[in-house]
Protein backbone atom coordinates (compact mmCIF):
# COMPACT_ATOMS: atom_id res chain seq x y z
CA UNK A 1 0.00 0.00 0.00
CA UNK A 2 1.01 3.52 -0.72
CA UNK A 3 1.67 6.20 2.35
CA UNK A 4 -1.11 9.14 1.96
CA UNK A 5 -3.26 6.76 -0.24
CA UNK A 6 -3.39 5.45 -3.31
CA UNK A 7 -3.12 9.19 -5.06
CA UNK A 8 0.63 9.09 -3.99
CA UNK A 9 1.06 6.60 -6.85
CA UNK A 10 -0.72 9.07 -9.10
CA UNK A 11 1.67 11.63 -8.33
CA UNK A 12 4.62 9.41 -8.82
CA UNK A 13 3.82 8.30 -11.93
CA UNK A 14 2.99 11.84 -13.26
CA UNK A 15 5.75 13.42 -12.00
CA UNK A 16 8.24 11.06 -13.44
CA UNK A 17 6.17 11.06 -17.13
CA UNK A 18 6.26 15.07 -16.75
CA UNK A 19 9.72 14.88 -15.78
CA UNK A 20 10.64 13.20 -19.90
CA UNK A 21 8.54 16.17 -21.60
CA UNK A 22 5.07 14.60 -21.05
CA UNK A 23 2.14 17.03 -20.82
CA UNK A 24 -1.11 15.82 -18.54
CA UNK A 25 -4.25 17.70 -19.21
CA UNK A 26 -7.21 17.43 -16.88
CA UNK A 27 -11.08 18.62 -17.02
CA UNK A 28 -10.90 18.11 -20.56
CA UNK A 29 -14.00 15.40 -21.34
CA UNK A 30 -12.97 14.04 -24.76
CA UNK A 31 -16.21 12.91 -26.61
CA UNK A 32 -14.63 12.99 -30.29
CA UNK A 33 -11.61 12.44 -31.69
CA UNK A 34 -11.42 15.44 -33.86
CA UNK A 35 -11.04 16.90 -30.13
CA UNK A 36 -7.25 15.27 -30.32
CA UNK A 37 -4.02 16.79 -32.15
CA UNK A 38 -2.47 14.49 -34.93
CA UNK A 39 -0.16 12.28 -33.81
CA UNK A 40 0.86 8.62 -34.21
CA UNK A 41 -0.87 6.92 -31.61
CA UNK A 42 -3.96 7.56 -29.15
CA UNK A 43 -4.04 5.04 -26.67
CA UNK A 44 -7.34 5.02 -25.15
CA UNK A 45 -7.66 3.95 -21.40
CA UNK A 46 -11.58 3.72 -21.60
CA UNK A 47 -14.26 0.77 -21.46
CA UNK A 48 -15.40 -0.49 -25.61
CA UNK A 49 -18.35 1.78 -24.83
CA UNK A 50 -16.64 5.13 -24.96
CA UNK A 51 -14.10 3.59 -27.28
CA UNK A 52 -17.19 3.60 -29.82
CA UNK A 53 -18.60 6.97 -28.52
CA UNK A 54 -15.74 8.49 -29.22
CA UNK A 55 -14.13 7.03 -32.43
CA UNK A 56 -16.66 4.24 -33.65
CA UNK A 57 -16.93 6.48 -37.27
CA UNK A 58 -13.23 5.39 -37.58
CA UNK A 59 -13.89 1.17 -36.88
CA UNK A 60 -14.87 -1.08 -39.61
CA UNK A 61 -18.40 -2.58 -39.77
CA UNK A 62 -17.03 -5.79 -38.01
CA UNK A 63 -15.22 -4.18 -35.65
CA UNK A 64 -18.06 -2.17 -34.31
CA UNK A 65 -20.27 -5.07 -34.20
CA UNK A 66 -17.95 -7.02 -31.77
CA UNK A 67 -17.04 -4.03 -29.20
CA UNK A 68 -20.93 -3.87 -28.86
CA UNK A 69 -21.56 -7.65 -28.05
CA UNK A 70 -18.62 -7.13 -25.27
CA UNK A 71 -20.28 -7.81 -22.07
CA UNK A 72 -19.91 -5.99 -18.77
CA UNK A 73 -19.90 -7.92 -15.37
CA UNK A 74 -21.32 -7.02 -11.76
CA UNK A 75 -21.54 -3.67 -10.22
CA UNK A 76 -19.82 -2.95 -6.48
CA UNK A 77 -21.86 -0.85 -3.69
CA UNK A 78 -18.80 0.53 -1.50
CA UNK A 79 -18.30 1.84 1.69
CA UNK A 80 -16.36 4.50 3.12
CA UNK A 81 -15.90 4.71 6.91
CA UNK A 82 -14.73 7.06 9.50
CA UNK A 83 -13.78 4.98 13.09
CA UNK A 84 -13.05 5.56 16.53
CA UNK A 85 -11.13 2.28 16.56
CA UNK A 86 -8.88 -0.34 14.69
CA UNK A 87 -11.63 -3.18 13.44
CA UNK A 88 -11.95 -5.78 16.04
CA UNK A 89 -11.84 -8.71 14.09
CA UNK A 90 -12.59 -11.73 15.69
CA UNK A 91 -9.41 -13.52 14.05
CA UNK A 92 -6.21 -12.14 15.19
CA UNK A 93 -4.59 -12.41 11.66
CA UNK A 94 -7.68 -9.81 10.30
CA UNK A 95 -6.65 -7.38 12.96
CA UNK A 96 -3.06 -7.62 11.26
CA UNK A 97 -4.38 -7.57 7.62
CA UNK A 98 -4.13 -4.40 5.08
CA UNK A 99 -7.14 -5.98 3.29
CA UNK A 100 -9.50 -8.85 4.34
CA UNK A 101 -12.21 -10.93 2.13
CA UNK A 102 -14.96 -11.73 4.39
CA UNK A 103 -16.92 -14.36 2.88
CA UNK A 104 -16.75 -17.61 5.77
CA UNK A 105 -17.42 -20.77 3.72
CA UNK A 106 -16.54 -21.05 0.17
CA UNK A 107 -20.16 -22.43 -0.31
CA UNK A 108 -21.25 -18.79 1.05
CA UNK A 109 -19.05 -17.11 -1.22
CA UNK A 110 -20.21 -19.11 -4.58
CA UNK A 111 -23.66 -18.55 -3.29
CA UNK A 112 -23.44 -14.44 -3.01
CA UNK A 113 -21.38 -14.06 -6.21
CA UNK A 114 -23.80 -16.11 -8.23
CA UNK A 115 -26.78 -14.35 -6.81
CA UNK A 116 -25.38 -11.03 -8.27
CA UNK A 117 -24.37 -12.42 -11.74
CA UNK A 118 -27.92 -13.69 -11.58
CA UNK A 119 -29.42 -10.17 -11.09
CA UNK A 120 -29.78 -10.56 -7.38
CA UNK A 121 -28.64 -9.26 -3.84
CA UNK A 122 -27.22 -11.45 -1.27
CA UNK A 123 -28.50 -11.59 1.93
CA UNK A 124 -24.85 -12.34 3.47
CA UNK A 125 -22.39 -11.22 0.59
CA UNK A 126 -18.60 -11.72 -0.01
CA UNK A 127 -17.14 -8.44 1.34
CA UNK A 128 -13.61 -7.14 0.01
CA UNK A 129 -12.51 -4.67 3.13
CA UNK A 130 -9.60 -2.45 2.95
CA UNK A 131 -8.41 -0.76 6.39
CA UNK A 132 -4.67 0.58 5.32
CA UNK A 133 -5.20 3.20 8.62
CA UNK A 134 -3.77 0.18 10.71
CA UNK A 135 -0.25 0.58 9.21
CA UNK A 136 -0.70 4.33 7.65
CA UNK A 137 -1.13 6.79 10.63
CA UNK A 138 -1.04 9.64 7.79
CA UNK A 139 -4.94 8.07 6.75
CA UNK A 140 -6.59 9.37 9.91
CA UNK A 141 -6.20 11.61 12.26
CA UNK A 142 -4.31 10.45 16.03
CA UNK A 143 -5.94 7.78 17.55
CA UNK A 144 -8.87 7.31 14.42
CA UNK A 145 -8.63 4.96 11.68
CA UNK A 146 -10.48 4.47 8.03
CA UNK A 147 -11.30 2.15 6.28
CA UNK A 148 -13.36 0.70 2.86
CA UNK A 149 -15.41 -1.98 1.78
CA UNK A 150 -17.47 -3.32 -1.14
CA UNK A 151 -19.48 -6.51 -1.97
CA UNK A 152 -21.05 -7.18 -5.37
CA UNK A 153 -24.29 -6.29 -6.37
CA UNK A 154 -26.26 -6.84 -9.99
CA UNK A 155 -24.94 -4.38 -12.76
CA UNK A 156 -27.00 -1.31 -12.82
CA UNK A 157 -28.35 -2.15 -8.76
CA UNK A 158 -29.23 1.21 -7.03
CA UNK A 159 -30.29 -1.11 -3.99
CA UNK A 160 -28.47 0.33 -0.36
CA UNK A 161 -26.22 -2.17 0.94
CA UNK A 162 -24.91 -0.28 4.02
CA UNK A 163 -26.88 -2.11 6.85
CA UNK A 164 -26.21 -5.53 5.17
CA UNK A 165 -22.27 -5.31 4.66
CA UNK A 166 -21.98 -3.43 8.00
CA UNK A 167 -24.04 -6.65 9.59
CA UNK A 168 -21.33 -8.95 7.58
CA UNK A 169 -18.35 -7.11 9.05
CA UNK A 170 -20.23 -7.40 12.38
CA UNK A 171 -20.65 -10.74 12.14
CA UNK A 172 -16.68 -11.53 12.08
CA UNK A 173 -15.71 -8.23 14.16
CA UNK A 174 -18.53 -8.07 17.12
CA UNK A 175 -18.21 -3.98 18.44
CA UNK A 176 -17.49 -2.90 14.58
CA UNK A 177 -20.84 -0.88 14.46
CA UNK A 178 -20.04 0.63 17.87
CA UNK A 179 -16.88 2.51 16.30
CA UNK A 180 -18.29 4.46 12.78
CA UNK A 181 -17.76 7.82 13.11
CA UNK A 182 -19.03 8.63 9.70
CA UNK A 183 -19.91 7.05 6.17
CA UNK A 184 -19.81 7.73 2.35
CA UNK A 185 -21.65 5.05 -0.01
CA UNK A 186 -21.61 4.67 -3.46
CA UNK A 187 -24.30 2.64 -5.53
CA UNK A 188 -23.33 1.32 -8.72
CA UNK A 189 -25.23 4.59 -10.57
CA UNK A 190 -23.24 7.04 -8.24
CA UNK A 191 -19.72 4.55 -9.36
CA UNK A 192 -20.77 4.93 -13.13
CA UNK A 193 -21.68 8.84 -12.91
CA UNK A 194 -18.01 9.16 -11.05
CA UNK A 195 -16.31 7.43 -13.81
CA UNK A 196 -17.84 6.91 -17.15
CA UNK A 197 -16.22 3.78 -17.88
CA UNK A 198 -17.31 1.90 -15.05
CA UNK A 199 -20.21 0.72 -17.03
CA UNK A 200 -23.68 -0.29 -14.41
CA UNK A 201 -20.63 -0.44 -11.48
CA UNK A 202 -18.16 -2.72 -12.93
CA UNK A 203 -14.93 -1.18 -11.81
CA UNK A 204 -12.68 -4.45 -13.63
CA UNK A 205 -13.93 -3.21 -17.57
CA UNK A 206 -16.16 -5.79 -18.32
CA UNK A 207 -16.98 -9.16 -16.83
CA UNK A 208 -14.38 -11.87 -16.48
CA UNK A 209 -15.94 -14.81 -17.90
CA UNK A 210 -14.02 -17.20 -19.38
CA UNK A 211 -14.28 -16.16 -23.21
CA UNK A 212 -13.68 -12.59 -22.13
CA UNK A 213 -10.16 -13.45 -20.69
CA UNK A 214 -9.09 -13.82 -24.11
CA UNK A 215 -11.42 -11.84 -26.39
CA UNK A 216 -10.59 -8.80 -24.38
CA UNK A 217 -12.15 -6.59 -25.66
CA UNK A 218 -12.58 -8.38 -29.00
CA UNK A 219 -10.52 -11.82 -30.24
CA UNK A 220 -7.94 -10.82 -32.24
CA UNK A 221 -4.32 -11.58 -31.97
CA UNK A 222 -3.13 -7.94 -30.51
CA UNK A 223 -6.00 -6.98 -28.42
CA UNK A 224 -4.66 -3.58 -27.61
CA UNK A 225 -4.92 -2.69 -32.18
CA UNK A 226 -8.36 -1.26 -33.10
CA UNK A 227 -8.92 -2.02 -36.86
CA UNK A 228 -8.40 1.55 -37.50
CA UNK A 229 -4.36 2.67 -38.06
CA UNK A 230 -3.17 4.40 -34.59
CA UNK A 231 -5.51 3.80 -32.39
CA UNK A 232 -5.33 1.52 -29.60
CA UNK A 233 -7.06 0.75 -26.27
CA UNK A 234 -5.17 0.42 -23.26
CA UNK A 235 -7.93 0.02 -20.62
CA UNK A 236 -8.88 -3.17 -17.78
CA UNK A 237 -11.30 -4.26 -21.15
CA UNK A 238 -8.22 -5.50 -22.81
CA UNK A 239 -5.79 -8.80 -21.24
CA UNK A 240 -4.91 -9.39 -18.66
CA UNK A 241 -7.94 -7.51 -17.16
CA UNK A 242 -8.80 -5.41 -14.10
CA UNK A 243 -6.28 -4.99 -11.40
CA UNK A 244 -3.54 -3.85 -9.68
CA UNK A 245 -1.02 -4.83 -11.86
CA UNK A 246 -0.58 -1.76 -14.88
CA UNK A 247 -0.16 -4.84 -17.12
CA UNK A 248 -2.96 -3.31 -20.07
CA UNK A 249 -1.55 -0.54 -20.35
CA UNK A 250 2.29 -1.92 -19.99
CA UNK A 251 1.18 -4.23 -23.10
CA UNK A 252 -0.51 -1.68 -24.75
CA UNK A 253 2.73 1.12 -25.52
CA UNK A 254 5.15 -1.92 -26.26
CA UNK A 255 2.28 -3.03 -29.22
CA UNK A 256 2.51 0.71 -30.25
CA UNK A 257 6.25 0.79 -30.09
CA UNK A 258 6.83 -2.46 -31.78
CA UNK A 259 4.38 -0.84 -34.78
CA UNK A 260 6.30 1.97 -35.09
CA UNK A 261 9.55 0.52 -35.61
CA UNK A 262 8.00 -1.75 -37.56
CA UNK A 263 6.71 0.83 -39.69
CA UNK A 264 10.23 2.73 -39.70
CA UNK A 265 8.24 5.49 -38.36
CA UNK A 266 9.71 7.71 -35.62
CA UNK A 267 7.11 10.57 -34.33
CA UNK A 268 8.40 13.33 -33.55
């Protein structure tokens, strides 16, 4: 985990790709791409939807046709606390843990996770909880802690899930109620309307089934290649998927490089 939170890595990695010449421009909602300057490349780090919002007039017939059959998998509902206290898991190794899956018995897990592809809530869901506060004293003030949590939910679910995760953390961490200062949820609606590409909720660009590990966002031996010259998609809807591992994006600019060397074309 990053000190300060996870926008430390954000300023890292901007600061180092500002520090070779790169420009970053924010606030800047790209809906065309006649809003872009020429260049070689535009790698686009959104979901097949905006792809096609944005340059679909450039895509063959075919191409089209497949980013449009690319299916998108189940929404979150997170959490965001505020606590008087550390978590007091039940399990001494929780109490010690950056991140925890609470989801007791596989049997309960496969249960909640296939209600949700199936369009429904569970009663008892498989929570992913984050509390980094534990190890980060710069995440809360003296003496309070933070931490986050989401289960999944149908795509496109606007149901509130607060009392039912917070009764599943309970459940493992008796007191846990007893210590929430304060809370910020998220449906999958407010998730979509805070990022565009996270299409009904999905934060991992499109569901993970097991066609979609491969045709990612379309089958085609480079993913990351549109069919149209210079564009390419760089996003968690291309291999190896959503993450925290950089690895779309990391494939993505060596496909570009390899093409323009390939091409003999240096941009300028």
């Amino acid at each position: 985990m990053a000190k300060g939170g996870s926008q430390s890595i954000a300023r890292a990695l901007s600061g180092y790709f500002v520090s070779l010449g790169g420009k970053i421009e924010t606030g800047f909602y790209v809906k065309s791409l006649e809003q872009l300057p020429s260049c070689y490349a535009v790698l686009f780090d959104v979901s097949p939807r905006q792809l096609l919002q944005i340059s679909g007039n450039y895509f063959s017939g075919s191409y089209k046709r497949k980013l449009t059959r690319f299916k998108y998998g189940m929404g979150v509902f997170k959490i965001d606390w505020a606590l008087d206290a550390p978590i007091p898991f039940t399990a001494r190794e929780c109490r010690l843990a950056g991140t925890v899956h609470i989801g007791n018995t596989i049997k309960e897990i496969r249960a909640s996770e296939k209600a949700a592809w199936e369009g429904s809530e569970s009663s008892a869901p498989f929570v992913l909880l984050a509390q980094q506060s534990i190890f980060d004293d710069s995440r809360a003030p003296q003496g309070k802690h933070t931490a986050w949590a989401y289960c999944h939910v149908p795509n496109g679910s606007t149901k509130d899930m607060t009392e039912i995760i917070e009764k599943q953390v309970e459940r493992f961490a008796p007191g846990f109620r007893e210590s929430i200062i304060g809370r910020h949820t998220m449906n999958t609606q407010q998730i979509e309307d805070y990022n565009p590409n996270y299409i009904g909720g999905d934060i991992v660009g499109g569901a993970n089934t097991i066609r979609q590990l491969f045709a990612r966002p379309v089958l085609k031996y480079s993913p990351y290649r549109t069919s149209a010259n210079g564009i390419y998609i760089c996003s968690a809807s291309t291999p190896p998927g959503g993450g925290v591992h950089g690895f779309c994006g990391y494939h993505a600019a060596r496909r570009v490089l390899l093409d323009i060397f390939r091409n003999r074309e240096i941009p300028a």
